[in-house]
PDB file of N, CA and C in Angstrom:
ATOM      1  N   UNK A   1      14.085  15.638 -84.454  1.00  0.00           N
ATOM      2  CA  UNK A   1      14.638  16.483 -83.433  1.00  0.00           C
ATOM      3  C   UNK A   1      13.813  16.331 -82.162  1.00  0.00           C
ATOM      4  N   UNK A   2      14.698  16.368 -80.950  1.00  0.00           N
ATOM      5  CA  UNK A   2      13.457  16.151 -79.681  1.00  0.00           C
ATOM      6  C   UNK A   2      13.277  17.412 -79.129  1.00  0.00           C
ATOM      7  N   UNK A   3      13.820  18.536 -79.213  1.00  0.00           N
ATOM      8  CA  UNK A   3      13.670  19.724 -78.681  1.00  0.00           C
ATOM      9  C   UNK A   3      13.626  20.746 -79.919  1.00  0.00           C
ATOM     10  N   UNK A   4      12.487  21.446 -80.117  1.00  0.00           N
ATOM     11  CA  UNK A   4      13.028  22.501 -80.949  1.00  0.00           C
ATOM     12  C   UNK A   4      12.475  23.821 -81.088  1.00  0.00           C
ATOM     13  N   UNK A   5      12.643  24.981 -80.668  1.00  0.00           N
ATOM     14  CA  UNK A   5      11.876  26.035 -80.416  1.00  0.00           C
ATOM     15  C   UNK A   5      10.931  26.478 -81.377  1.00  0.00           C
ATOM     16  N   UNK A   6      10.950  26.239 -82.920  1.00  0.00           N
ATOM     17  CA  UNK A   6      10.429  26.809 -83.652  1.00  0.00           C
ATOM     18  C   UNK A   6       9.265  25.596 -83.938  1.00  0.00           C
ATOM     19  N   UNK A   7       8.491  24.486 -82.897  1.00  0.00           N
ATOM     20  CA  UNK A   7       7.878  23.706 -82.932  1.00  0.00           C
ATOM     21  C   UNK A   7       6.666  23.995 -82.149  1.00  0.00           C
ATOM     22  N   UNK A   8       5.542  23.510 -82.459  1.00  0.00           N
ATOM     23  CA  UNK A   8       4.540  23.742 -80.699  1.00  0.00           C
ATOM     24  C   UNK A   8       5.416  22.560 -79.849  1.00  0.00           C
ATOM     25  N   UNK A   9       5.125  23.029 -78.573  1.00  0.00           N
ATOM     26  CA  UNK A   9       5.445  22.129 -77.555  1.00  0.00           C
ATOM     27  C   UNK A   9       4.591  20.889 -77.487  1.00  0.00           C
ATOM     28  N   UNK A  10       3.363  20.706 -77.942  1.00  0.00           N
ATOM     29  CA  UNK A  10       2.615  19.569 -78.179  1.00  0.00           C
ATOM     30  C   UNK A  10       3.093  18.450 -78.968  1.00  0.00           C
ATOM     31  N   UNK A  11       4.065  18.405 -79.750  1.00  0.00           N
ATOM     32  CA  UNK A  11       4.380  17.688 -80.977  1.00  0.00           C
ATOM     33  C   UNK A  11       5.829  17.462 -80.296  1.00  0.00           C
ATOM     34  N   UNK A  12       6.283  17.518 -79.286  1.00  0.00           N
ATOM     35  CA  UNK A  12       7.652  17.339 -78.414  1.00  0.00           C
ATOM     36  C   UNK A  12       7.837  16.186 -78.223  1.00  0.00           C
ATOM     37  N   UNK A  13       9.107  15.558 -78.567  1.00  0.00           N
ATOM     38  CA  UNK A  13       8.900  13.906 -77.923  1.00  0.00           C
ATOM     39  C   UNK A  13       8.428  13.964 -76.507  1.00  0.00           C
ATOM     40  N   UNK A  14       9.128  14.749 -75.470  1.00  0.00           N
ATOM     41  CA  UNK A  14       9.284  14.600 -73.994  1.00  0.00           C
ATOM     42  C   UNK A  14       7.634  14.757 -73.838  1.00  0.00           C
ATOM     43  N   UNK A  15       6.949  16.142 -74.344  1.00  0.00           N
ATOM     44  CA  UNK A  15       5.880  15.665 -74.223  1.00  0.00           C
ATOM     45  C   UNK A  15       4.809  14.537 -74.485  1.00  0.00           C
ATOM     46  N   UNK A  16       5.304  13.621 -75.587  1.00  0.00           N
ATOM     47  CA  UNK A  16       4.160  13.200 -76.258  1.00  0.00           C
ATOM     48  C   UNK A  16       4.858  11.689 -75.072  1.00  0.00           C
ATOM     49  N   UNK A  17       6.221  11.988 -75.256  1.00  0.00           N
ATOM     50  CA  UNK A  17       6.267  10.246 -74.366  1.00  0.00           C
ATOM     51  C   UNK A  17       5.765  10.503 -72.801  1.00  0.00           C
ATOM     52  N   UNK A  18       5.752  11.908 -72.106  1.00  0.00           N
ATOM     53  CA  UNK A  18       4.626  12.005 -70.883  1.00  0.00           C
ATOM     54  C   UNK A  18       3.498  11.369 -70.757  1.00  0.00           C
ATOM     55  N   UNK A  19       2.572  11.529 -72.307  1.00  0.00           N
ATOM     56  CA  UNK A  19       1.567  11.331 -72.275  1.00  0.00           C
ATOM     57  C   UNK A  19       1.417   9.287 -72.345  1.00  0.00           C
ATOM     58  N   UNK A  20       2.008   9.030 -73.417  1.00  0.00           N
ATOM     59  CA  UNK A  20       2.585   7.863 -73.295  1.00  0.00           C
ATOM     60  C   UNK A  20       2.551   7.016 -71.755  1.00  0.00           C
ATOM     61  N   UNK A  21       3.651   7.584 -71.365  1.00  0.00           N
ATOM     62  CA  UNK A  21       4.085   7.090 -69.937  1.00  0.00           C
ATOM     63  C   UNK A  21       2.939   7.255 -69.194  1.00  0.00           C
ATOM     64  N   UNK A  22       2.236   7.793 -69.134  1.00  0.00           N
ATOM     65  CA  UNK A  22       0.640   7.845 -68.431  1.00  0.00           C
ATOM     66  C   UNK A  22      -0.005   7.167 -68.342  1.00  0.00           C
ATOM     67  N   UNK A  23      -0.506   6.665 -70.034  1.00  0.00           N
ATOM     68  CA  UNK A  23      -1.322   5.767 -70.443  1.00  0.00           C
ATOM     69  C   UNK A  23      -0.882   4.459 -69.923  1.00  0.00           C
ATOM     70  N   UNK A  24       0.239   4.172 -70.170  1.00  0.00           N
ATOM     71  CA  UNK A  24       0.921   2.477 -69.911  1.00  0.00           C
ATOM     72  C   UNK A  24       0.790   2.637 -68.013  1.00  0.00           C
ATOM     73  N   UNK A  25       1.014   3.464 -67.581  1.00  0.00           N
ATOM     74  CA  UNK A  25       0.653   3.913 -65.933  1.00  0.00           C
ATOM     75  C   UNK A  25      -0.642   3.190 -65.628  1.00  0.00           C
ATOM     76  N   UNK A  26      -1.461   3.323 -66.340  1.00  0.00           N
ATOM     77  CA  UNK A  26      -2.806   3.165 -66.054  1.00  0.00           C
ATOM     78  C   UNK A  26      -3.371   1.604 -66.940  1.00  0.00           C
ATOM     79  N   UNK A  27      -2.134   1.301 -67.515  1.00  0.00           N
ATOM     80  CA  UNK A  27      -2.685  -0.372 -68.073  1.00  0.00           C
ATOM     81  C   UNK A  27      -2.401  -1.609 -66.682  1.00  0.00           C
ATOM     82  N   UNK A  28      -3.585  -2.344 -66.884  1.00  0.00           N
ATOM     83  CA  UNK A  28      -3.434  -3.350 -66.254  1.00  0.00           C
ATOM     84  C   UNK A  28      -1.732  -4.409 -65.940  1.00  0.00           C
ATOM     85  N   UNK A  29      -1.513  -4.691 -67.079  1.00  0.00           N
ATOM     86  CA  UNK A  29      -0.742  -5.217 -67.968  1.00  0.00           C
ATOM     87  C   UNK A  29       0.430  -4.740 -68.013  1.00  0.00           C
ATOM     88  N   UNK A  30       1.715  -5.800 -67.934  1.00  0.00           N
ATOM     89  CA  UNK A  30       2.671  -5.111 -68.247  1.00  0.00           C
ATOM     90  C   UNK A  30       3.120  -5.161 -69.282  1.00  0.00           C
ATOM     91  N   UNK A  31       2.670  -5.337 -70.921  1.00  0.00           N
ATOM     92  CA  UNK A  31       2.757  -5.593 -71.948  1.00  0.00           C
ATOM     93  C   UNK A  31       1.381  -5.501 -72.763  1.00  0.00           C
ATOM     94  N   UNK A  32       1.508  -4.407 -73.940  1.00  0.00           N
ATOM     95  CA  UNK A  32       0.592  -3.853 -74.248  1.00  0.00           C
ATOM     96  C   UNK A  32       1.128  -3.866 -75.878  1.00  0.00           C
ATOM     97  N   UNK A  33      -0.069  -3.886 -76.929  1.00  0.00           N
ATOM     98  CA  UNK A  33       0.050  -4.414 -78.225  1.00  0.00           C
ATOM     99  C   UNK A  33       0.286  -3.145 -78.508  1.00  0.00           C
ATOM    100  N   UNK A  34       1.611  -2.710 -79.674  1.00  0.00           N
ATOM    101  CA  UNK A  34       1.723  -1.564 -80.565  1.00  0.00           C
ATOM    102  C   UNK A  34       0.506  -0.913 -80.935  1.00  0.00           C
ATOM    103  N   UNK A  35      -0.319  -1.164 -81.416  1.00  0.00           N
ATOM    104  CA  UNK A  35      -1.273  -0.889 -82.165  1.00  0.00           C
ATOM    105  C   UNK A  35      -2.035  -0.346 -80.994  1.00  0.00           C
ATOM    106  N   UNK A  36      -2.861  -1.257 -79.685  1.00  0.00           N
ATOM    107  CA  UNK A  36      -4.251  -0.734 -79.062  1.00  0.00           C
ATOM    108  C   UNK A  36      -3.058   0.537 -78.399  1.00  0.00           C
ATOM    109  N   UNK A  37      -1.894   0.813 -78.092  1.00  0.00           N
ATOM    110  CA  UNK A  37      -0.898   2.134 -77.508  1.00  0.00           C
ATOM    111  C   UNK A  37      -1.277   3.217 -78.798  1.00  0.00           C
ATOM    112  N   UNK A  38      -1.113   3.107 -79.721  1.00  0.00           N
ATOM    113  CA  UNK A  38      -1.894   3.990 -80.711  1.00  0.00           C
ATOM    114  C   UNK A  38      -2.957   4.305 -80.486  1.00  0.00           C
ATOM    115  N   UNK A  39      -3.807   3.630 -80.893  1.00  0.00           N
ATOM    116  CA  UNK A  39      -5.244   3.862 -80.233  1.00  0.00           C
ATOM    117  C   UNK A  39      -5.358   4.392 -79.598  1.00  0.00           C
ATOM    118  N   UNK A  40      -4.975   4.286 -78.101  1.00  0.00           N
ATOM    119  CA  UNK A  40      -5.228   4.807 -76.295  1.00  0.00           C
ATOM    120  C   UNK A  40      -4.765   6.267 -76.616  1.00  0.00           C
ATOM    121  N   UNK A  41      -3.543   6.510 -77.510  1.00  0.00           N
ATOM    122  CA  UNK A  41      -3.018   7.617 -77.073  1.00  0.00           C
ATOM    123  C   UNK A  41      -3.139   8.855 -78.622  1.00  0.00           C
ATOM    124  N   UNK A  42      -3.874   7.991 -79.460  1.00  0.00           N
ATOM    125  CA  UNK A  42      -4.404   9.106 -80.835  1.00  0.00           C
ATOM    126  C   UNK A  42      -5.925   9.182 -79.893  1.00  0.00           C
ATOM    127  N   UNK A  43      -6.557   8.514 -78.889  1.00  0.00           N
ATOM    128  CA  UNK A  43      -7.814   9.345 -78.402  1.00  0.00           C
ATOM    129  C   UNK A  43      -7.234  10.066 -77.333  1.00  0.00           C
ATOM    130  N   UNK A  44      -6.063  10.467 -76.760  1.00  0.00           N
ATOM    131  CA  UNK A  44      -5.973  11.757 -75.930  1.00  0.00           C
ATOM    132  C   UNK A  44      -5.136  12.657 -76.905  1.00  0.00           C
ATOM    133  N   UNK A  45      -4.294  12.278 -77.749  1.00  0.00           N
ATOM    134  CA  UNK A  45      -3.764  13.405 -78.570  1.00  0.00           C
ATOM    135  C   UNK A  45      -3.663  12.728 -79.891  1.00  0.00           C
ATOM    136  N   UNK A  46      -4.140  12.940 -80.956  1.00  0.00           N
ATOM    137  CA  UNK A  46      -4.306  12.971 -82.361  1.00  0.00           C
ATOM    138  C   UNK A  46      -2.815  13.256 -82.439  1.00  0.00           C
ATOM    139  N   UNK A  47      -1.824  12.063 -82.756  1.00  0.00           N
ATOM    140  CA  UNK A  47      -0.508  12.175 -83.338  1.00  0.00           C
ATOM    141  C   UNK A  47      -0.623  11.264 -84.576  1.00  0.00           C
ATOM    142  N   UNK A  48       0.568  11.531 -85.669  1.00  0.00           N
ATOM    143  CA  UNK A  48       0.871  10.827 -86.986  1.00  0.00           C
ATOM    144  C   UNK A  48       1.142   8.862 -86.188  1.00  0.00           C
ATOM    145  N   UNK A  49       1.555   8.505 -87.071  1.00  0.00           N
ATOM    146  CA  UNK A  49       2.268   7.132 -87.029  1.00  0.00           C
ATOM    147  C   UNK A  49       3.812   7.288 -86.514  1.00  0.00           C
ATOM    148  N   UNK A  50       4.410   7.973 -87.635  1.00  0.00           N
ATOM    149  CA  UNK A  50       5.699   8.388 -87.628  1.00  0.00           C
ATOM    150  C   UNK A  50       5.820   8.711 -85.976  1.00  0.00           C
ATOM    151  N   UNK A  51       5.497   9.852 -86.046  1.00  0.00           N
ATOM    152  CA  UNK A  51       5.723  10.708 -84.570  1.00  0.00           C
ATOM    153  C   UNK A  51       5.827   9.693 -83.256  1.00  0.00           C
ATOM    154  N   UNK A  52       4.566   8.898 -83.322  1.00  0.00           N
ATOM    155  CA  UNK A  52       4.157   7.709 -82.698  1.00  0.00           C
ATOM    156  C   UNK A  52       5.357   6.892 -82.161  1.00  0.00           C
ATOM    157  N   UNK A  53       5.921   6.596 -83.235  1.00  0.00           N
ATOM    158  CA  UNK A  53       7.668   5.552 -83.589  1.00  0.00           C
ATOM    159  C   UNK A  53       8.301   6.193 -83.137  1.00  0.00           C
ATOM    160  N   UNK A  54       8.490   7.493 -83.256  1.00  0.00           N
ATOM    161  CA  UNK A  54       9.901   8.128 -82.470  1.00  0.00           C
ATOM    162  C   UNK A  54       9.522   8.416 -81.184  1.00  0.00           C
ATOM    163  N   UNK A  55       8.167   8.502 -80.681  1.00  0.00           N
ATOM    164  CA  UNK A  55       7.996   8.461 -78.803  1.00  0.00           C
ATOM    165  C   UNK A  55       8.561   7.590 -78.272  1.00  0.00           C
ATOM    166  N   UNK A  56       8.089   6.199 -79.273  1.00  0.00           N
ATOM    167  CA  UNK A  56       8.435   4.668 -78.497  1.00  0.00           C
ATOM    168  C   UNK A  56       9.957   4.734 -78.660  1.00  0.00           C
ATOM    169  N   UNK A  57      10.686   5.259 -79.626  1.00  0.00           N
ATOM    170  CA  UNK A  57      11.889   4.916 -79.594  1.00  0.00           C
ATOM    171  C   UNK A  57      12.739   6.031 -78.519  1.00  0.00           C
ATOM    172  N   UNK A  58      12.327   7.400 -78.301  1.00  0.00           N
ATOM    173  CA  UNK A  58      12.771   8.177 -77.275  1.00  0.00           C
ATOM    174  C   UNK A  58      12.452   7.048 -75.807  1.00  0.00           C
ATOM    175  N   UNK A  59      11.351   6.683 -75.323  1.00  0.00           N
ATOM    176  CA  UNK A  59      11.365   5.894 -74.496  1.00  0.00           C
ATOM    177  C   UNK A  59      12.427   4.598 -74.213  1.00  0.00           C
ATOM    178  N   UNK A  60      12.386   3.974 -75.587  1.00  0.00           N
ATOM    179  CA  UNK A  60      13.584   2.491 -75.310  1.00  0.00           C
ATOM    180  C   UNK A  60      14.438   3.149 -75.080  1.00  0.00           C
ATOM    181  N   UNK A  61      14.701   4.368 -75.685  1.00  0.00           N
ATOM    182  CA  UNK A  61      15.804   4.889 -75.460  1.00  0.00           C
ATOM    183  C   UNK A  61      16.775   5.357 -74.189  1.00  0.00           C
ATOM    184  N   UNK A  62      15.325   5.909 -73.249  1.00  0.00           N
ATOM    185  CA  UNK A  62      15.559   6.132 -72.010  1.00  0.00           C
ATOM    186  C   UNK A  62      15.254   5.212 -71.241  1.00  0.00           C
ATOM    187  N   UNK A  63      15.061   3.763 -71.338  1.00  0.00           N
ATOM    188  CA  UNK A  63      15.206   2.114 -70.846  1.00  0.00           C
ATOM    189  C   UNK A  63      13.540   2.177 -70.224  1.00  0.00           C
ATOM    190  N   UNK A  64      12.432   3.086 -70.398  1.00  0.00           N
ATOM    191  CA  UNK A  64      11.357   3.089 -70.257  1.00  0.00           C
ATOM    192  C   UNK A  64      10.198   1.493 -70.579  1.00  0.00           C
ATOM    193  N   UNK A  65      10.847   1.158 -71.635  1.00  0.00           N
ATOM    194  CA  UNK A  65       9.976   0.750 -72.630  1.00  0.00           C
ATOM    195  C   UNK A  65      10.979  -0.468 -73.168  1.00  0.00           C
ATOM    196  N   UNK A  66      10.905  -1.752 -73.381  1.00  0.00           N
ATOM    197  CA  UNK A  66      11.268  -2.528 -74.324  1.00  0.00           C
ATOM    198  C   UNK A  66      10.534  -3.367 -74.766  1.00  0.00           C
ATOM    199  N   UNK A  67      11.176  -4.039 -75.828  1.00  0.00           N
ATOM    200  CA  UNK A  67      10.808  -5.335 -76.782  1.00  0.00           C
ATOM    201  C   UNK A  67      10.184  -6.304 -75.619  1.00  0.00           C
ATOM    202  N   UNK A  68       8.809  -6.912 -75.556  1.00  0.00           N
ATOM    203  CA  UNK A  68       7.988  -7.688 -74.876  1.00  0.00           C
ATOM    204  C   UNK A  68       7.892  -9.692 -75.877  1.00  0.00           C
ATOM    205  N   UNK A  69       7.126 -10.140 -75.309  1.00  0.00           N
ATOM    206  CA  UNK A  69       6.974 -11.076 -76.186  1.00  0.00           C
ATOM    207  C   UNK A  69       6.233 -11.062 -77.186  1.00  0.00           C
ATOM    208  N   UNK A  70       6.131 -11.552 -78.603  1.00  0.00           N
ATOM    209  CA  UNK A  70       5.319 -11.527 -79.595  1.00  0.00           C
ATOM    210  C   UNK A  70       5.212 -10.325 -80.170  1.00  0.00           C
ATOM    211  N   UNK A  71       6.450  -9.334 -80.152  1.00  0.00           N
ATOM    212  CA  UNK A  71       6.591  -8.240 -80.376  1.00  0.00           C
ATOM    213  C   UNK A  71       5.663  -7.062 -79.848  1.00  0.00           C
ATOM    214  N   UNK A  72       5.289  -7.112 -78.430  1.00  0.00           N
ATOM    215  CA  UNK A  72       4.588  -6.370 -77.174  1.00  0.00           C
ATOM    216  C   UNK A  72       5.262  -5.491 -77.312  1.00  0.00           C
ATOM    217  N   UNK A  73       4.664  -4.319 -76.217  1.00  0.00           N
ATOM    218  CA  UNK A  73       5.598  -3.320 -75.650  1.00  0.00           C
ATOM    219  C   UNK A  73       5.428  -3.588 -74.326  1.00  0.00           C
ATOM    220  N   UNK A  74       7.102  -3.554 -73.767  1.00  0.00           N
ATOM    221  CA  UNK A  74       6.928  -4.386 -72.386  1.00  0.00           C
ATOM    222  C   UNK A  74       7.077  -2.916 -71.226  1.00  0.00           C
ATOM    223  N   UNK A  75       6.600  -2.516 -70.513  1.00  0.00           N
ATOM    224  CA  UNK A  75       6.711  -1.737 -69.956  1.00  0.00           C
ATOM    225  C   UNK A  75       8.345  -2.162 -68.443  1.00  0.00           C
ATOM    226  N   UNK A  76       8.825  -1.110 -68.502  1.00  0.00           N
ATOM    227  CA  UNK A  76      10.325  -1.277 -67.534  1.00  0.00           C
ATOM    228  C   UNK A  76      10.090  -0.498 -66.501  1.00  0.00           C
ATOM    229  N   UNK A  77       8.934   0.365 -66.005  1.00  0.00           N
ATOM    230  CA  UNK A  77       8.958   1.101 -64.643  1.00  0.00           C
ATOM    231  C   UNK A  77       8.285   0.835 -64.233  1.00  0.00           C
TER     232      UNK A  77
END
């Protein structure tokens, strides 16, 4: 679910892909490995894996974010 009242607001897609969208803001690079985007963004907010997958996919979703080469994440803004 991406909205849901009976949730903290911390655990929100919109929020967690903010935070997301920040981080890739601040990469050199316009293509960044699945894994070190974990990393960058479990040291500003301690999220699951799972949770993780459905940010990136709320993002492709909103044309933020796609498939890069060598299976990257290619940044679109």
């Amino acid at each position: 679910m991406i909205l849901d009242k009976n949730i903290n607001p911390e655990r929100d897609l919109y929020y967690l892909g903010s935070i997301l969208i920040d981080i890739l803001q601040k990469k050199e690079s316009k293509e960044i490995d699945y894994m070190d985007l974990y990393i960058s963004i479990n040291n500003t907010k301690e999220i699951t894996i799972n949770l993780y997958s459905l940010t990136l996919d709320w993002l492709f979703i909103l044309g933020l974010i796609a498939k890069g080469k060598k299976g990257k994440i290619k940044i679109c803004f």
